[in-house]
PDB file of N, CA and C in Angstrom:
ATOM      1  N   UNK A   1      29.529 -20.909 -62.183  1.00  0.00           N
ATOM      2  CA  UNK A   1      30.952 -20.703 -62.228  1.00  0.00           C
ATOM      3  C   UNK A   1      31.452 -20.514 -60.797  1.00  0.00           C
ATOM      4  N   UNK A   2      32.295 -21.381 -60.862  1.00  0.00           N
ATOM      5  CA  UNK A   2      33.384 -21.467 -58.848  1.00  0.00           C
ATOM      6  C   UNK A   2      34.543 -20.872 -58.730  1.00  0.00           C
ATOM      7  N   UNK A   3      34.945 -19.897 -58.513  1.00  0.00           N
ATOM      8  CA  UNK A   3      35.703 -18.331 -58.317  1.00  0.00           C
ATOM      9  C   UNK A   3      36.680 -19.590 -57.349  1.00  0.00           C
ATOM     10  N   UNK A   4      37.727 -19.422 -57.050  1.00  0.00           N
ATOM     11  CA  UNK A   4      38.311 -19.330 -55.798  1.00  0.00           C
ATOM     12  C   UNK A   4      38.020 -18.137 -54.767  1.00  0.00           C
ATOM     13  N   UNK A   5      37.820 -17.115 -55.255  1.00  0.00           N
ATOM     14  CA  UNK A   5      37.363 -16.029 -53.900  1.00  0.00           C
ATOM     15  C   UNK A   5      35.919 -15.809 -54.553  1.00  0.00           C
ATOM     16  N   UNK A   6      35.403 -15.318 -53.505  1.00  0.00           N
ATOM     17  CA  UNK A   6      34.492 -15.073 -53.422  1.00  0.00           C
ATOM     18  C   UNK A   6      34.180 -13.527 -54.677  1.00  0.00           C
ATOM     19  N   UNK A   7      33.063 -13.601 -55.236  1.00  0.00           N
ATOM     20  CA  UNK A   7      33.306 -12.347 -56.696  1.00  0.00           C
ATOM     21  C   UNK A   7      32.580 -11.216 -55.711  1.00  0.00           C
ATOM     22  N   UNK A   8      32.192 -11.035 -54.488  1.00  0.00           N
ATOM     23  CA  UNK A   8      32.121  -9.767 -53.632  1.00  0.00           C
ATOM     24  C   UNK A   8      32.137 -10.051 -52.391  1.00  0.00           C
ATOM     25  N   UNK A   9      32.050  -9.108 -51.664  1.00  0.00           N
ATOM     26  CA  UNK A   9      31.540  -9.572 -49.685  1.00  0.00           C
ATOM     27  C   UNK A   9      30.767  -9.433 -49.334  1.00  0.00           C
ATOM     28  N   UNK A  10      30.383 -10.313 -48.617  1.00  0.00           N
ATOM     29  CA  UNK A  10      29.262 -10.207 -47.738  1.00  0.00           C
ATOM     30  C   UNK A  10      29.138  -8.706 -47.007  1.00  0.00           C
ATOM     31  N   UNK A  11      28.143  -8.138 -47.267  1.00  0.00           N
ATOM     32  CA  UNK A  11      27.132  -6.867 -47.092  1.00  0.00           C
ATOM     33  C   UNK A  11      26.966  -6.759 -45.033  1.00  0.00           C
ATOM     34  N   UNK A  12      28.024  -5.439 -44.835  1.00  0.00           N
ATOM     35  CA  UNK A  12      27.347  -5.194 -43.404  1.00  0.00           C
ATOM     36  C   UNK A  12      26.252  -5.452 -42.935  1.00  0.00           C
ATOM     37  N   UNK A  13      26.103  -5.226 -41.916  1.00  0.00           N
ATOM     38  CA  UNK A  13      25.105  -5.437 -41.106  1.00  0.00           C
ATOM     39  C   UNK A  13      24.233  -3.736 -41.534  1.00  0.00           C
ATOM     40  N   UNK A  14      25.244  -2.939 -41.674  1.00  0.00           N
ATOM     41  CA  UNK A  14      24.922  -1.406 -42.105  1.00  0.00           C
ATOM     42  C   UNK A  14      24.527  -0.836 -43.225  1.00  0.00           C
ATOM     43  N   UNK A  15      25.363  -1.654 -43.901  1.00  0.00           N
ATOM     44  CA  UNK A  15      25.291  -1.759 -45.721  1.00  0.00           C
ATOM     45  C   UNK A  15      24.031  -2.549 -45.942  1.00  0.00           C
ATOM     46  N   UNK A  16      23.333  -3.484 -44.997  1.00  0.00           N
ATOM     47  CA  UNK A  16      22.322  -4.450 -45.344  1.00  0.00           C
ATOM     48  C   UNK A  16      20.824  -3.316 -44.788  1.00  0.00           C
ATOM     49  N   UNK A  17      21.337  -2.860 -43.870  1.00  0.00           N
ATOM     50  CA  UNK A  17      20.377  -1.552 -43.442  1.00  0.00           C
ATOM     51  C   UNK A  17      19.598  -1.274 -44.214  1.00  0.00           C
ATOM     52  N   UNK A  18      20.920   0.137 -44.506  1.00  0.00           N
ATOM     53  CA  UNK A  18      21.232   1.155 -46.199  1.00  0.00           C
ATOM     54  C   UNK A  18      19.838  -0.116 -46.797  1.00  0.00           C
ATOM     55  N   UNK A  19      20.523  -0.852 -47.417  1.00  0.00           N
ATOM     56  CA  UNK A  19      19.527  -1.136 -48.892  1.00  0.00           C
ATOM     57  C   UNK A  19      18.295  -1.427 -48.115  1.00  0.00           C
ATOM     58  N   UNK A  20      17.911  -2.082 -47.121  1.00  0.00           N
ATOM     59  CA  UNK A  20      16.586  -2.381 -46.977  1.00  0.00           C
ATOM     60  C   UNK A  20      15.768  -0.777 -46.788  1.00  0.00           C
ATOM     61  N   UNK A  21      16.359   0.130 -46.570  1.00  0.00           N
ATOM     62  CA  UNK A  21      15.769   1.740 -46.773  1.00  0.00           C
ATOM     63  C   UNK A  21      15.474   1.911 -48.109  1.00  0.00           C
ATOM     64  N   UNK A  22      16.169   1.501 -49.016  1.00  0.00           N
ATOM     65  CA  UNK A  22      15.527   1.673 -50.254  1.00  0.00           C
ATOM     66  C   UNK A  22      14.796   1.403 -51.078  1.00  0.00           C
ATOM     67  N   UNK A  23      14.717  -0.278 -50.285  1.00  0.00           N
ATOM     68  CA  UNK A  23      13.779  -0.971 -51.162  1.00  0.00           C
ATOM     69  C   UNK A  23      12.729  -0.363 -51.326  1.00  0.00           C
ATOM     70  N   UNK A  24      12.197  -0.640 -52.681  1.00  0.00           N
ATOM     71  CA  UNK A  24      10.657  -0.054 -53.371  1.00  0.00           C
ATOM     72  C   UNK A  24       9.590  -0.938 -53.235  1.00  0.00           C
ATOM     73  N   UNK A  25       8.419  -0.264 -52.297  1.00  0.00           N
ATOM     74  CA  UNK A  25       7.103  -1.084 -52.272  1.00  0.00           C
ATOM     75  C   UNK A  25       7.441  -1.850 -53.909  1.00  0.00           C
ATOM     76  N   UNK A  26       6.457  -3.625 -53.322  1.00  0.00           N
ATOM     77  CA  UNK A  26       6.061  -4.472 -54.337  1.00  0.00           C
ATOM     78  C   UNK A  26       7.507  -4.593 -55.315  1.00  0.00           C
ATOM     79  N   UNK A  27       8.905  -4.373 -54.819  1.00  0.00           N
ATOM     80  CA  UNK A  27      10.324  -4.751 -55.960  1.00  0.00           C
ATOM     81  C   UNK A  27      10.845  -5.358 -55.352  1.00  0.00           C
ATOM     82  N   UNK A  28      11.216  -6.275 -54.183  1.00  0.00           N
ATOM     83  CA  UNK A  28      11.867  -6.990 -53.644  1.00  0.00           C
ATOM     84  C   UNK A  28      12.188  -8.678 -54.480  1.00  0.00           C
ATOM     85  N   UNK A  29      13.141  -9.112 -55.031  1.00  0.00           N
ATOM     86  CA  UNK A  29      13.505  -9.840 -56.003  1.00  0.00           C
ATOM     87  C   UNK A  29      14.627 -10.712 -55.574  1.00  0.00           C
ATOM     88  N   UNK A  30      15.109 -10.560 -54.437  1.00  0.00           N
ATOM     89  CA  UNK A  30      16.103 -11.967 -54.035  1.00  0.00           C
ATOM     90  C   UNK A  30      15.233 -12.642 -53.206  1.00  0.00           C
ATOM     91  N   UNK A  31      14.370 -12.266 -52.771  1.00  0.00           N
ATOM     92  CA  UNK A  31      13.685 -13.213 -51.661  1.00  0.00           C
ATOM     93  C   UNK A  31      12.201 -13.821 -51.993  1.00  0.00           C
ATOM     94  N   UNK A  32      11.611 -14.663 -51.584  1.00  0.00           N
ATOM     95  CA  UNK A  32      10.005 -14.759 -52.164  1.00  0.00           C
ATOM     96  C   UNK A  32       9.417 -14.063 -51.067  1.00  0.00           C
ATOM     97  N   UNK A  33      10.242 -12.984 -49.833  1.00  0.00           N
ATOM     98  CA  UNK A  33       9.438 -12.432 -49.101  1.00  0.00           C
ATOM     99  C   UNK A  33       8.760 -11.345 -49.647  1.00  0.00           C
ATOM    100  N   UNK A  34       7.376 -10.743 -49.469  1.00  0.00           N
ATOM    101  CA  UNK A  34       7.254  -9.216 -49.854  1.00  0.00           C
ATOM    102  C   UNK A  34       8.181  -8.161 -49.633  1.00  0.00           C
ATOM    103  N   UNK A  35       8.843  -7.118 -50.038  1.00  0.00           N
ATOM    104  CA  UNK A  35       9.164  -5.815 -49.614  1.00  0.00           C
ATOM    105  C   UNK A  35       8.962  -5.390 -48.469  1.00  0.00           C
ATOM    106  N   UNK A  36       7.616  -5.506 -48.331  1.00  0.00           N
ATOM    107  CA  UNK A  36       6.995  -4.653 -46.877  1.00  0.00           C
ATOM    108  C   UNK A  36       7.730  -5.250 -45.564  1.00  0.00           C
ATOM    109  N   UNK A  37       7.594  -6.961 -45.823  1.00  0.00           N
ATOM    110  CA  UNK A  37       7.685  -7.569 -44.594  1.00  0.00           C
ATOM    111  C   UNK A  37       8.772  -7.301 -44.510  1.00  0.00           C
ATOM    112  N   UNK A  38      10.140  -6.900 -45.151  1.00  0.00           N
ATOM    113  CA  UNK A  38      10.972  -7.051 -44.787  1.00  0.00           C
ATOM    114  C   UNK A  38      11.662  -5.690 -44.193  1.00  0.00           C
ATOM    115  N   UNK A  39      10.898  -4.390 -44.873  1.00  0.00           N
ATOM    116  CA  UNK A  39      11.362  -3.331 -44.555  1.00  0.00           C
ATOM    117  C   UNK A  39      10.321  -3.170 -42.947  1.00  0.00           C
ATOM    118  N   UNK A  40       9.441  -4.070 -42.988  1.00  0.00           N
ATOM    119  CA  UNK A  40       8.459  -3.965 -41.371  1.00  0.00           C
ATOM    120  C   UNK A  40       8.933  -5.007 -40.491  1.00  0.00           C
ATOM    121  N   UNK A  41       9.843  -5.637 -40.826  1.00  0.00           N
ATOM    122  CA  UNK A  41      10.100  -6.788 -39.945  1.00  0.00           C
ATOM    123  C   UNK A  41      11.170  -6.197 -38.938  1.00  0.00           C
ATOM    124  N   UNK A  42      11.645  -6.892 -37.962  1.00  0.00           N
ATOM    125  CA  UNK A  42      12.475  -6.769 -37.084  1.00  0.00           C
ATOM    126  C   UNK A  42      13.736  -7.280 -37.104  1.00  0.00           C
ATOM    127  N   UNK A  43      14.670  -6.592 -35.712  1.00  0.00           N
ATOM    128  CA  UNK A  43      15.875  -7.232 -36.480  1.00  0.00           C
ATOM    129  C   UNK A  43      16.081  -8.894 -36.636  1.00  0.00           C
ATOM    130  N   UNK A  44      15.047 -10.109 -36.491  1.00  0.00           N
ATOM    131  CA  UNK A  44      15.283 -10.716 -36.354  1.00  0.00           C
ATOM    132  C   UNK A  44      14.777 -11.326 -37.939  1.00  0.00           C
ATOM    133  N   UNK A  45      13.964 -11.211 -38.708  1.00  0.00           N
ATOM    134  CA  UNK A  45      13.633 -10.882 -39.938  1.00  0.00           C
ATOM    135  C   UNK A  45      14.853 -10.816 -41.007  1.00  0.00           C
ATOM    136  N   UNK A  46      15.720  -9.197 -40.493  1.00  0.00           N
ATOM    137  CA  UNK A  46      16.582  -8.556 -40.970  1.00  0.00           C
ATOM    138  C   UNK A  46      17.591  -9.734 -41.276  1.00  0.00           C
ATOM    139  N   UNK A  47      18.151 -10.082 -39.892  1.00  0.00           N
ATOM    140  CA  UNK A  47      19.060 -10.864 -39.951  1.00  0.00           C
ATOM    141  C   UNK A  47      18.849 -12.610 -40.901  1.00  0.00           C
ATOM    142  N   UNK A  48      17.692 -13.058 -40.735  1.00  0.00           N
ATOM    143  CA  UNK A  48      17.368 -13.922 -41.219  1.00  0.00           C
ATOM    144  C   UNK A  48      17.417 -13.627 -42.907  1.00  0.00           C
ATOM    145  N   UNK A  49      16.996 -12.626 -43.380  1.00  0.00           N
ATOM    146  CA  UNK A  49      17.286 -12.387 -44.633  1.00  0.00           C
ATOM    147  C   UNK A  49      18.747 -11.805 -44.728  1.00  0.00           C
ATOM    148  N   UNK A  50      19.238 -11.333 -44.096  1.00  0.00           N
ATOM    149  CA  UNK A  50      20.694 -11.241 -44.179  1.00  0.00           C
ATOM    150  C   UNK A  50      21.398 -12.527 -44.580  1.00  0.00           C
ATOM    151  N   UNK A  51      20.996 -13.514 -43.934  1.00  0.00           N
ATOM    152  CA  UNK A  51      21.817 -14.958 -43.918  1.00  0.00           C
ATOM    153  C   UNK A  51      21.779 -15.303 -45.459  1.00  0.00           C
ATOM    154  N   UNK A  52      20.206 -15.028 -45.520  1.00  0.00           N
ATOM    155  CA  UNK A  52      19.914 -15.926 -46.955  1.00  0.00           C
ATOM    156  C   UNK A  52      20.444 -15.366 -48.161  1.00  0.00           C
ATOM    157  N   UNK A  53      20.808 -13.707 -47.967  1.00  0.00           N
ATOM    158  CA  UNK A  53      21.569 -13.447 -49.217  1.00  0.00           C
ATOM    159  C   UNK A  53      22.877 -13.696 -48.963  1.00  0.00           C
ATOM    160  N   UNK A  54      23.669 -13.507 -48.074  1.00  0.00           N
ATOM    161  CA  UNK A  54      25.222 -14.289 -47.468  1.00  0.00           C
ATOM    162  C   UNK A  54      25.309 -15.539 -48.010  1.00  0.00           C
ATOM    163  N   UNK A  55      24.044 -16.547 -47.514  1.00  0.00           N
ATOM    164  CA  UNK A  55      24.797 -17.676 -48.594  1.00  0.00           C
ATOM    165  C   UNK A  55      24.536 -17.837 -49.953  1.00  0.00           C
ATOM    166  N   UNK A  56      23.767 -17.463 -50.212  1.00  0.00           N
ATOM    167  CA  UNK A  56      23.918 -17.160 -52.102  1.00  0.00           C
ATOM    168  C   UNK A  56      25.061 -16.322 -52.480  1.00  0.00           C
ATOM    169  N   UNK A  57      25.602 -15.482 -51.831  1.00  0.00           N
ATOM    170  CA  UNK A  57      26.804 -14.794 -52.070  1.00  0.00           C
ATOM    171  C   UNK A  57      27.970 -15.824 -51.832  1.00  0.00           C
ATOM    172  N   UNK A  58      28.006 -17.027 -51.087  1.00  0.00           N
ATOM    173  CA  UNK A  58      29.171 -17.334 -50.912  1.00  0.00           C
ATOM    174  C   UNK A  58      29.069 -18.865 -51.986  1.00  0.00           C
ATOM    175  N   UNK A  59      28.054 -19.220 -52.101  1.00  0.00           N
ATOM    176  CA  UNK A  59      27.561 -20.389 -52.425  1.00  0.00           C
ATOM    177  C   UNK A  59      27.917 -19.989 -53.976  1.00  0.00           C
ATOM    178  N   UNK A  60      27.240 -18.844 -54.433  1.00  0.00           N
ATOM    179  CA  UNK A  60      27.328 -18.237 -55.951  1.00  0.00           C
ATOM    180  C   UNK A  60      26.685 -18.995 -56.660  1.00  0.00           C
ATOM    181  N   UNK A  61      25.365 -19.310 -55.919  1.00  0.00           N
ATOM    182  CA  UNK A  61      24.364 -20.069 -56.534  1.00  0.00           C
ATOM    183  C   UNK A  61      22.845 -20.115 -55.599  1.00  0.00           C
ATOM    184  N   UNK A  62      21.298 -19.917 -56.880  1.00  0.00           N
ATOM    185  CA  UNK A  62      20.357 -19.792 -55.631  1.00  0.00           C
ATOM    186  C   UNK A  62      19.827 -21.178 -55.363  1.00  0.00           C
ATOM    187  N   UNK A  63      19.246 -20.841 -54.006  1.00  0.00           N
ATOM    188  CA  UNK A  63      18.795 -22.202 -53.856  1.00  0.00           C
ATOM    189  C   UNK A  63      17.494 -22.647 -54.487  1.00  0.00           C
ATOM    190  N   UNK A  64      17.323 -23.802 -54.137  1.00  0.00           N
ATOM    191  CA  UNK A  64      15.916 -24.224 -55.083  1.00  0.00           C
ATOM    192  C   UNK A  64      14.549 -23.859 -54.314  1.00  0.00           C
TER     193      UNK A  64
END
């Protein structure tokens, strides 16, 4: 389904933080990355998974 707006916003840079603090060893579920790597990765990691949920958020669809 294609919204004219977008059905939320794209997640701070702060707000994207926040949740990666919470994530739970072995529950990480938008990405095929592990949990770990992502709560051990750097900001360059961070940001790279930042992107990839940004465009599924804007796209409102996952990729293949």
């Amino acid at each position: 389904m294609h919204t004219a707006e977008p059905l939320m916003n794209e997640p701070s840079a702060f707000e994207f933080g926040m949740a990666i603090e919470k994530i739970k060893r072995h529950k990480s579920q938008l990405t095929p990355m592990p949990a770990e790597l992502i709560k051990a990765g750097d900001e360059t990691i961070r940001s790279e998974v930042r992107k990839f949920i940004n465009s599924i958020c804007n796209k409102e669809e996952m990729p293949e």
